[in-house]
PDB file of N, CA and C in Angstrom:
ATOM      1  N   UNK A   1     -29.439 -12.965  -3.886  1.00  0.00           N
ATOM      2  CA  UNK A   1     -28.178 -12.426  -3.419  1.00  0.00           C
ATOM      3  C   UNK A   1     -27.469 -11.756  -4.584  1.00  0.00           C
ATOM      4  N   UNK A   2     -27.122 -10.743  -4.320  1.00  0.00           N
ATOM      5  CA  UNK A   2     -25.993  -9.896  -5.180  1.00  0.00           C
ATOM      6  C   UNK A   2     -24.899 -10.686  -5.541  1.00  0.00           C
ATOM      7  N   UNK A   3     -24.579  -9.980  -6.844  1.00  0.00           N
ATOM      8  CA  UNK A   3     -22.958 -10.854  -6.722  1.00  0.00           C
ATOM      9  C   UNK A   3     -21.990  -9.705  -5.883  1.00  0.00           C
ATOM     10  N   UNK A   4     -20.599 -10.025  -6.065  1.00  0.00           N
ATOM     11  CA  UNK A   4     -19.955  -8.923  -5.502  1.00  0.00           C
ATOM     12  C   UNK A   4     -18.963  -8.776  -6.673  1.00  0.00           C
ATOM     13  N   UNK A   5     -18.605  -7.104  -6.680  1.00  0.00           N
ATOM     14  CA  UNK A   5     -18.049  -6.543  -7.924  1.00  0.00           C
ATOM     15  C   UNK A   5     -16.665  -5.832  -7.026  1.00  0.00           C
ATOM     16  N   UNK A   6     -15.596  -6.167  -8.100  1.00  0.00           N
ATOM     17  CA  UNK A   6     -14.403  -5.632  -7.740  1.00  0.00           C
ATOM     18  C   UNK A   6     -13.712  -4.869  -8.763  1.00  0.00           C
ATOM     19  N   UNK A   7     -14.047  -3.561  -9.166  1.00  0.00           N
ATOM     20  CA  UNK A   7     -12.751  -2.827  -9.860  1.00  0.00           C
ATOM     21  C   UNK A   7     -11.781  -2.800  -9.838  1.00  0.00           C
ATOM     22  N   UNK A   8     -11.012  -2.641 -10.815  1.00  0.00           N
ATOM     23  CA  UNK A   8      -9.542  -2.821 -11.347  1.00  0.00           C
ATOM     24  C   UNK A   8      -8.667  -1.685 -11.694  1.00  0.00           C
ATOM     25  N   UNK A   9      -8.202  -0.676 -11.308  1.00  0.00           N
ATOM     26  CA  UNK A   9      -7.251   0.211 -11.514  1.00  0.00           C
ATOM     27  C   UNK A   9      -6.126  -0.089 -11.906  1.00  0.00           C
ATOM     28  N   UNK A  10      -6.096   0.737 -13.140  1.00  0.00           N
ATOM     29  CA  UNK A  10      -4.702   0.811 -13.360  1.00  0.00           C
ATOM     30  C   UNK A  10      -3.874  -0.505 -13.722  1.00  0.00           C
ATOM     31  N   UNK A  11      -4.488  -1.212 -14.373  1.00  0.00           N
ATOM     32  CA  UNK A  11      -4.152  -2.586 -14.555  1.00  0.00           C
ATOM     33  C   UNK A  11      -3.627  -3.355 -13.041  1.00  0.00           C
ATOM     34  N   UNK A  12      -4.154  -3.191 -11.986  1.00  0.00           N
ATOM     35  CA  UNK A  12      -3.618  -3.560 -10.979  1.00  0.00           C
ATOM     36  C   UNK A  12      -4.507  -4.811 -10.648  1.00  0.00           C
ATOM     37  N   UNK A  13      -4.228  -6.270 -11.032  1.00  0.00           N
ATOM     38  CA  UNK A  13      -5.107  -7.583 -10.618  1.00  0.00           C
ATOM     39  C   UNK A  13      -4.746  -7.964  -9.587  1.00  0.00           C
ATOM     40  N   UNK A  14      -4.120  -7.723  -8.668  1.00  0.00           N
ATOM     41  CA  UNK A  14      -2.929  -8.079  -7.410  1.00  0.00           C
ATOM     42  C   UNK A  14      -3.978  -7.516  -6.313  1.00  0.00           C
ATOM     43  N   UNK A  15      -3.772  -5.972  -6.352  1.00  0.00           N
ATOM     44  CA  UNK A  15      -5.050  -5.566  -5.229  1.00  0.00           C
ATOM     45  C   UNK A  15      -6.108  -5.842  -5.647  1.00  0.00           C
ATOM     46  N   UNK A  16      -6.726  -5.893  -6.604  1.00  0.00           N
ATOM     47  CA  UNK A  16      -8.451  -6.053  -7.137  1.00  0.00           C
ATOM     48  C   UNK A  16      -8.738  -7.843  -6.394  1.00  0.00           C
ATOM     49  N   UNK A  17      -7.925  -8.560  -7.221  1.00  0.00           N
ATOM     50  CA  UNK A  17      -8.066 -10.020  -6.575  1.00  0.00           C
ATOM     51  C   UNK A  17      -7.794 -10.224  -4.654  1.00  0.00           C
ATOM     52  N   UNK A  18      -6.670  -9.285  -4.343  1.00  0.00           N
ATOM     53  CA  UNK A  18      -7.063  -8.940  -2.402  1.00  0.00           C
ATOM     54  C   UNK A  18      -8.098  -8.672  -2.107  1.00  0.00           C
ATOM     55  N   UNK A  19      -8.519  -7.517  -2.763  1.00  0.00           N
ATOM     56  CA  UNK A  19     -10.235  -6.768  -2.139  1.00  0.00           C
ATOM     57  C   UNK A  19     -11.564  -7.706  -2.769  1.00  0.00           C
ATOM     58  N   UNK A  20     -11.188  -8.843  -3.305  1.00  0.00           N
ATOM     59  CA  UNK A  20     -12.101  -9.656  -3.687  1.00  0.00           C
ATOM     60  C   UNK A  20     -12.130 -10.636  -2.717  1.00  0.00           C
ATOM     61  N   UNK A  21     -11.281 -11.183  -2.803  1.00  0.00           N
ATOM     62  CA  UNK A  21     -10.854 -11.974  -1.454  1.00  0.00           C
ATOM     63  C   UNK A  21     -11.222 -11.650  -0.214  1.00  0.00           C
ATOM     64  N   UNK A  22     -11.076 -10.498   0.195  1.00  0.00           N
ATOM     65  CA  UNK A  22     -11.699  -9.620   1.681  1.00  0.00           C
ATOM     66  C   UNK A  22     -13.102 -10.243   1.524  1.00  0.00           C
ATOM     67  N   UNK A  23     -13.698  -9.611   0.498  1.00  0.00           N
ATOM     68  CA  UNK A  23     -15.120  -9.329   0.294  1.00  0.00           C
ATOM     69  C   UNK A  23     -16.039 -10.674   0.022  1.00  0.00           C
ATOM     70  N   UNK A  24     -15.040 -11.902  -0.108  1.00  0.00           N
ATOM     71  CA  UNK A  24     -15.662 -12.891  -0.062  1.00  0.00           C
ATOM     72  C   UNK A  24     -15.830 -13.368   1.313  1.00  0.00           C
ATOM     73  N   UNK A  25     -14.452 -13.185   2.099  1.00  0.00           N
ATOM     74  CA  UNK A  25     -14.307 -13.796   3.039  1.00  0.00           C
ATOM     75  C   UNK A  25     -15.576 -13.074   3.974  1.00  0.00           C
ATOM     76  N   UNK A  26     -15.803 -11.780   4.099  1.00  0.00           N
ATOM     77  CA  UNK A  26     -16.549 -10.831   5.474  1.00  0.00           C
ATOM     78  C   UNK A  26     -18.139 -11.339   4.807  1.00  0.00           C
ATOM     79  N   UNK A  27     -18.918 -11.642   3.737  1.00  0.00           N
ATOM     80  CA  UNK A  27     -20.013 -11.843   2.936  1.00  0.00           C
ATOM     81  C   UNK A  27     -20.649 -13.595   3.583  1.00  0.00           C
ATOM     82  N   UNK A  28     -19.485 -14.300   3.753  1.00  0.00           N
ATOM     83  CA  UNK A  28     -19.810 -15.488   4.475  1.00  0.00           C
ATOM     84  C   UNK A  28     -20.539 -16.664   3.319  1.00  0.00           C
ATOM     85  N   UNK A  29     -19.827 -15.769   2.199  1.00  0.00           N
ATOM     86  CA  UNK A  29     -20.374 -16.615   1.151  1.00  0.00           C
ATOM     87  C   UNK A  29     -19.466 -18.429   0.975  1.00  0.00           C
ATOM     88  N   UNK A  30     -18.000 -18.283   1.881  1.00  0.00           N
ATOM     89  CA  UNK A  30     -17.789 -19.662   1.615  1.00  0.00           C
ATOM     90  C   UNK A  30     -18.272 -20.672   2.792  1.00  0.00           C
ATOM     91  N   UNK A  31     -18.740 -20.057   3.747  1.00  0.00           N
ATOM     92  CA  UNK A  31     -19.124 -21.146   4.878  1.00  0.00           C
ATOM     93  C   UNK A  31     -20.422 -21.672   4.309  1.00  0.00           C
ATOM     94  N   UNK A  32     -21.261 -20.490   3.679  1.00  0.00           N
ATOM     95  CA  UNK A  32     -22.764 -21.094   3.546  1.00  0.00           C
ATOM     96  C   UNK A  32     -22.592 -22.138   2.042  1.00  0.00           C
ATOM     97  N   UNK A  33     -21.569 -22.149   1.269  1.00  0.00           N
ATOM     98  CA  UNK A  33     -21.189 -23.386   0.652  1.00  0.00           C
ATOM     99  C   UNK A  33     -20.423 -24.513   0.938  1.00  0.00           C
ATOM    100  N   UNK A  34     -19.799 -24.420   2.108  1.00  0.00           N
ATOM    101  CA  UNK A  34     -19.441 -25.483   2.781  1.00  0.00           C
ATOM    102  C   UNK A  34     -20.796 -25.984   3.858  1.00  0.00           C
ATOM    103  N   UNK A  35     -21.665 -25.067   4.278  1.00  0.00           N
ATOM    104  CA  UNK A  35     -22.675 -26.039   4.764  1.00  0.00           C
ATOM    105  C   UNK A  35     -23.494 -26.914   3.818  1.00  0.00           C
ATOM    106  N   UNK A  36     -23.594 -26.114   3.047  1.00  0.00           N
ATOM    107  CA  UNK A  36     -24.372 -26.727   1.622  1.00  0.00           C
ATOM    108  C   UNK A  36     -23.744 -27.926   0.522  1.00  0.00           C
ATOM    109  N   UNK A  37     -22.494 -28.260   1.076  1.00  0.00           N
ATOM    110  CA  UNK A  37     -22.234 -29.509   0.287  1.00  0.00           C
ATOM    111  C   UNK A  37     -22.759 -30.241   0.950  1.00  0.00           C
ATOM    112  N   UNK A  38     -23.284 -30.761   1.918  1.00  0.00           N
ATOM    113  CA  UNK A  38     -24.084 -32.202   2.061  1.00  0.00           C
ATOM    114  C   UNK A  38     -24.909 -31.701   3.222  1.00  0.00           C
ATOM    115  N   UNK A  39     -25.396 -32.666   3.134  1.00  0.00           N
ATOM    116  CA  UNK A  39     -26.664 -32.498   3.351  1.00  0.00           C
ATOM    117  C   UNK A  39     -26.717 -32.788   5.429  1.00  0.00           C
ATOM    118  N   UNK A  40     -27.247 -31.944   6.392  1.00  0.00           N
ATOM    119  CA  UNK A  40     -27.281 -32.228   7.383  1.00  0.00           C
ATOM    120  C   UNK A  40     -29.066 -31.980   7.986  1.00  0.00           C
ATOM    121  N   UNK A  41     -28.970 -33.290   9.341  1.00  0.00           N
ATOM    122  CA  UNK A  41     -30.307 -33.028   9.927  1.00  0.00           C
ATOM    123  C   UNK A  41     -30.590 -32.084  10.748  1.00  0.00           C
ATOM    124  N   UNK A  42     -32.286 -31.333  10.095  1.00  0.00           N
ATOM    125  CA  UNK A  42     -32.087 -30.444  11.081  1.00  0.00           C
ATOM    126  C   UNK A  42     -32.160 -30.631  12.405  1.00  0.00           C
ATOM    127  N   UNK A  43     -31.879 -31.365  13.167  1.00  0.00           N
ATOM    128  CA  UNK A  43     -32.244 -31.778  14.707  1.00  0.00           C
ATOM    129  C   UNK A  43     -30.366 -31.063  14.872  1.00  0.00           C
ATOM    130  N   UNK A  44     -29.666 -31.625  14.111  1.00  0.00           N
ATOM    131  CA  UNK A  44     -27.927 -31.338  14.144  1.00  0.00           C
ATOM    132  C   UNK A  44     -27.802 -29.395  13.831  1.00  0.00           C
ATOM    133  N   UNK A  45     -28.167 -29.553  12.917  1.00  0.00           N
ATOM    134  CA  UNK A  45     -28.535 -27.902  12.686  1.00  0.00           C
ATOM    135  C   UNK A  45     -29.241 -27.057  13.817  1.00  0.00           C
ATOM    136  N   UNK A  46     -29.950 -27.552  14.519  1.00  0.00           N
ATOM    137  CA  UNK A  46     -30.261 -26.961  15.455  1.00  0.00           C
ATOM    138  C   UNK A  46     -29.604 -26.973  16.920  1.00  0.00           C
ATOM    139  N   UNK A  47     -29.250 -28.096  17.431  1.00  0.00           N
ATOM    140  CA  UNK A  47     -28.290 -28.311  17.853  1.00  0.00           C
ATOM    141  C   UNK A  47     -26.897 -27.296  17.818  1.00  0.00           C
ATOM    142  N   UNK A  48     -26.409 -27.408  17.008  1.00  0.00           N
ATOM    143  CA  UNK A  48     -25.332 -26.229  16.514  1.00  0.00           C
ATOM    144  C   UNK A  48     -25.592 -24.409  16.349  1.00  0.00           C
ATOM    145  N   UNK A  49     -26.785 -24.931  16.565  1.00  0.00           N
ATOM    146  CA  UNK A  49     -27.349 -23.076  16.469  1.00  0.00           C
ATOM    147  C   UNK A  49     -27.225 -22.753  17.846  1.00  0.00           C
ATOM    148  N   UNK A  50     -27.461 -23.585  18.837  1.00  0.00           N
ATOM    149  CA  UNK A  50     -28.162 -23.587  19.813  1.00  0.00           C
ATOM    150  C   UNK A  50     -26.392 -23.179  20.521  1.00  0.00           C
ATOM    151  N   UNK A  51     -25.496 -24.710  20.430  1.00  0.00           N
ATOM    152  CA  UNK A  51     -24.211 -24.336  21.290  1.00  0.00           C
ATOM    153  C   UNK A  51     -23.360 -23.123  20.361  1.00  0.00           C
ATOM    154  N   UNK A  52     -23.722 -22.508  18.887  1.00  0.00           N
ATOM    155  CA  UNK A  52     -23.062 -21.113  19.132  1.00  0.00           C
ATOM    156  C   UNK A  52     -23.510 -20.137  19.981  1.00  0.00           C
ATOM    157  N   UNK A  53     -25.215 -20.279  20.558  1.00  0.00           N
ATOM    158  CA  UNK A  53     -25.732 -19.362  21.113  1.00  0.00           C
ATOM    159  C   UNK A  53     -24.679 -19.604  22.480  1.00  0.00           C
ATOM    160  N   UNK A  54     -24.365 -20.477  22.761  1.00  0.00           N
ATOM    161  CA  UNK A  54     -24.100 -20.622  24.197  1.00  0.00           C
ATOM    162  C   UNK A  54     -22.547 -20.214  24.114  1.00  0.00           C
ATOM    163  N   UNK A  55     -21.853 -20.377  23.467  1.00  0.00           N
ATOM    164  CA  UNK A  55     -20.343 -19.655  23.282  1.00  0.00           C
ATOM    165  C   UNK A  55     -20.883 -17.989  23.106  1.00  0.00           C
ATOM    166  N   UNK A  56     -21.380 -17.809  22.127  1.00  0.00           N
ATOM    167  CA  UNK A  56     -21.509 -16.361  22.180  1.00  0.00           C
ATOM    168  C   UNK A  56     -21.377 -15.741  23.454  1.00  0.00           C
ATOM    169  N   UNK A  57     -22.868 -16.273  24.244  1.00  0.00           N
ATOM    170  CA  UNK A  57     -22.906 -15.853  25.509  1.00  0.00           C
ATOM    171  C   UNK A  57     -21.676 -15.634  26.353  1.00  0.00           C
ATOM    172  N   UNK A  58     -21.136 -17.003  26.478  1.00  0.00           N
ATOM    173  CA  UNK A  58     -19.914 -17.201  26.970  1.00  0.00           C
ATOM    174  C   UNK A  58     -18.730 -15.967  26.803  1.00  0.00           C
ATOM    175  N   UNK A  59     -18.893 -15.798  25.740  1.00  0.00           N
ATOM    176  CA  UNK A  59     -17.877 -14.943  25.558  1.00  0.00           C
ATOM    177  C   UNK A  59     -17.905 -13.199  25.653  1.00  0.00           C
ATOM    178  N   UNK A  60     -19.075 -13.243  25.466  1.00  0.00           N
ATOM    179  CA  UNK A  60     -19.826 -12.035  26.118  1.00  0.00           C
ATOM    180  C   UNK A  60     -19.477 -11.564  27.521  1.00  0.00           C
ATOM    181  N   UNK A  61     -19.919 -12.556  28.215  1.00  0.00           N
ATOM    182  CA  UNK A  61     -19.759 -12.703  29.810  1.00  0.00           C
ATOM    183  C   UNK A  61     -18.341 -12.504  30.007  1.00  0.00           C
ATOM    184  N   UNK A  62     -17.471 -13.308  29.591  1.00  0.00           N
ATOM    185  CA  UNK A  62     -15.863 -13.051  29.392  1.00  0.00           C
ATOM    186  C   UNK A  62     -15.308 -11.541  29.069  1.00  0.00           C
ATOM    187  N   UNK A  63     -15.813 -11.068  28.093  1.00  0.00           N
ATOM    188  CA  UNK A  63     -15.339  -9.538  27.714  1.00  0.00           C
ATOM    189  C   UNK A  63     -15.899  -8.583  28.926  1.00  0.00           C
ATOM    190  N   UNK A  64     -17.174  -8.879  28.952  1.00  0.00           N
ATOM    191  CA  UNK A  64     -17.875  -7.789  30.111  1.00  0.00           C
ATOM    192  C   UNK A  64     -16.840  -7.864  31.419  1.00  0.00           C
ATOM    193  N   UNK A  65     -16.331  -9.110  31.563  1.00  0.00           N
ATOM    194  CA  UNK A  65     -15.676  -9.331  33.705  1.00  0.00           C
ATOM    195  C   UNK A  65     -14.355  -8.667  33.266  1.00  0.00           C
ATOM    196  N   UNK A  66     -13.894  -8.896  31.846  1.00  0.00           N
ATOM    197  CA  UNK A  66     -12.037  -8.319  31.600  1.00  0.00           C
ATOM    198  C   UNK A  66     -12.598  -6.994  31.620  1.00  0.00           C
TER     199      UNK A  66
END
C-alpha cells in the first residue's frame, strides 16, 4: 500500500492537515486498523460479510422503489 502524500502551500498546515484527513478517512485506512486490533474468527468475519451483503441489497431495493 502507498502511503498518502499531502502538500503544503503557502505555509498553510490548517488545509494540508483537512485534505489529509479527507484522504484518510475515503482510503479506509482507519477501519482496516480497527479490524486489525484483535483478533476475530473467521466464521464471525464471514458472517459479517455476508449481513453487509444483505443491507446493501436492502438498500438497493429501497433506492430503486423511491
Amino acid at each position: 500500500m502507498g502511503g498518502l502524500v499531502v502538500k503544503v502551500y503557502n505555509n498553510n498546515v490548517e488545509l494540508a492537515l483537512k485534505k489529509l484527513k479527507r484522504k484518510v478517512k475515503n482510503s479506509g485506512m482507519l477501519l482496516e486498523l480497527k479490524k486489525r486490533a484483535y483478533f476475530q474468527k473467521p466464521s464471525k468475519l464471514k458472517r459479517e460479510k455476508i449481513n453487509l451483503s444483505i443491507l446493501r441489497n436492502k438498500w438497493a431495493v429501497e433506492k430503486e422503489n423511491n
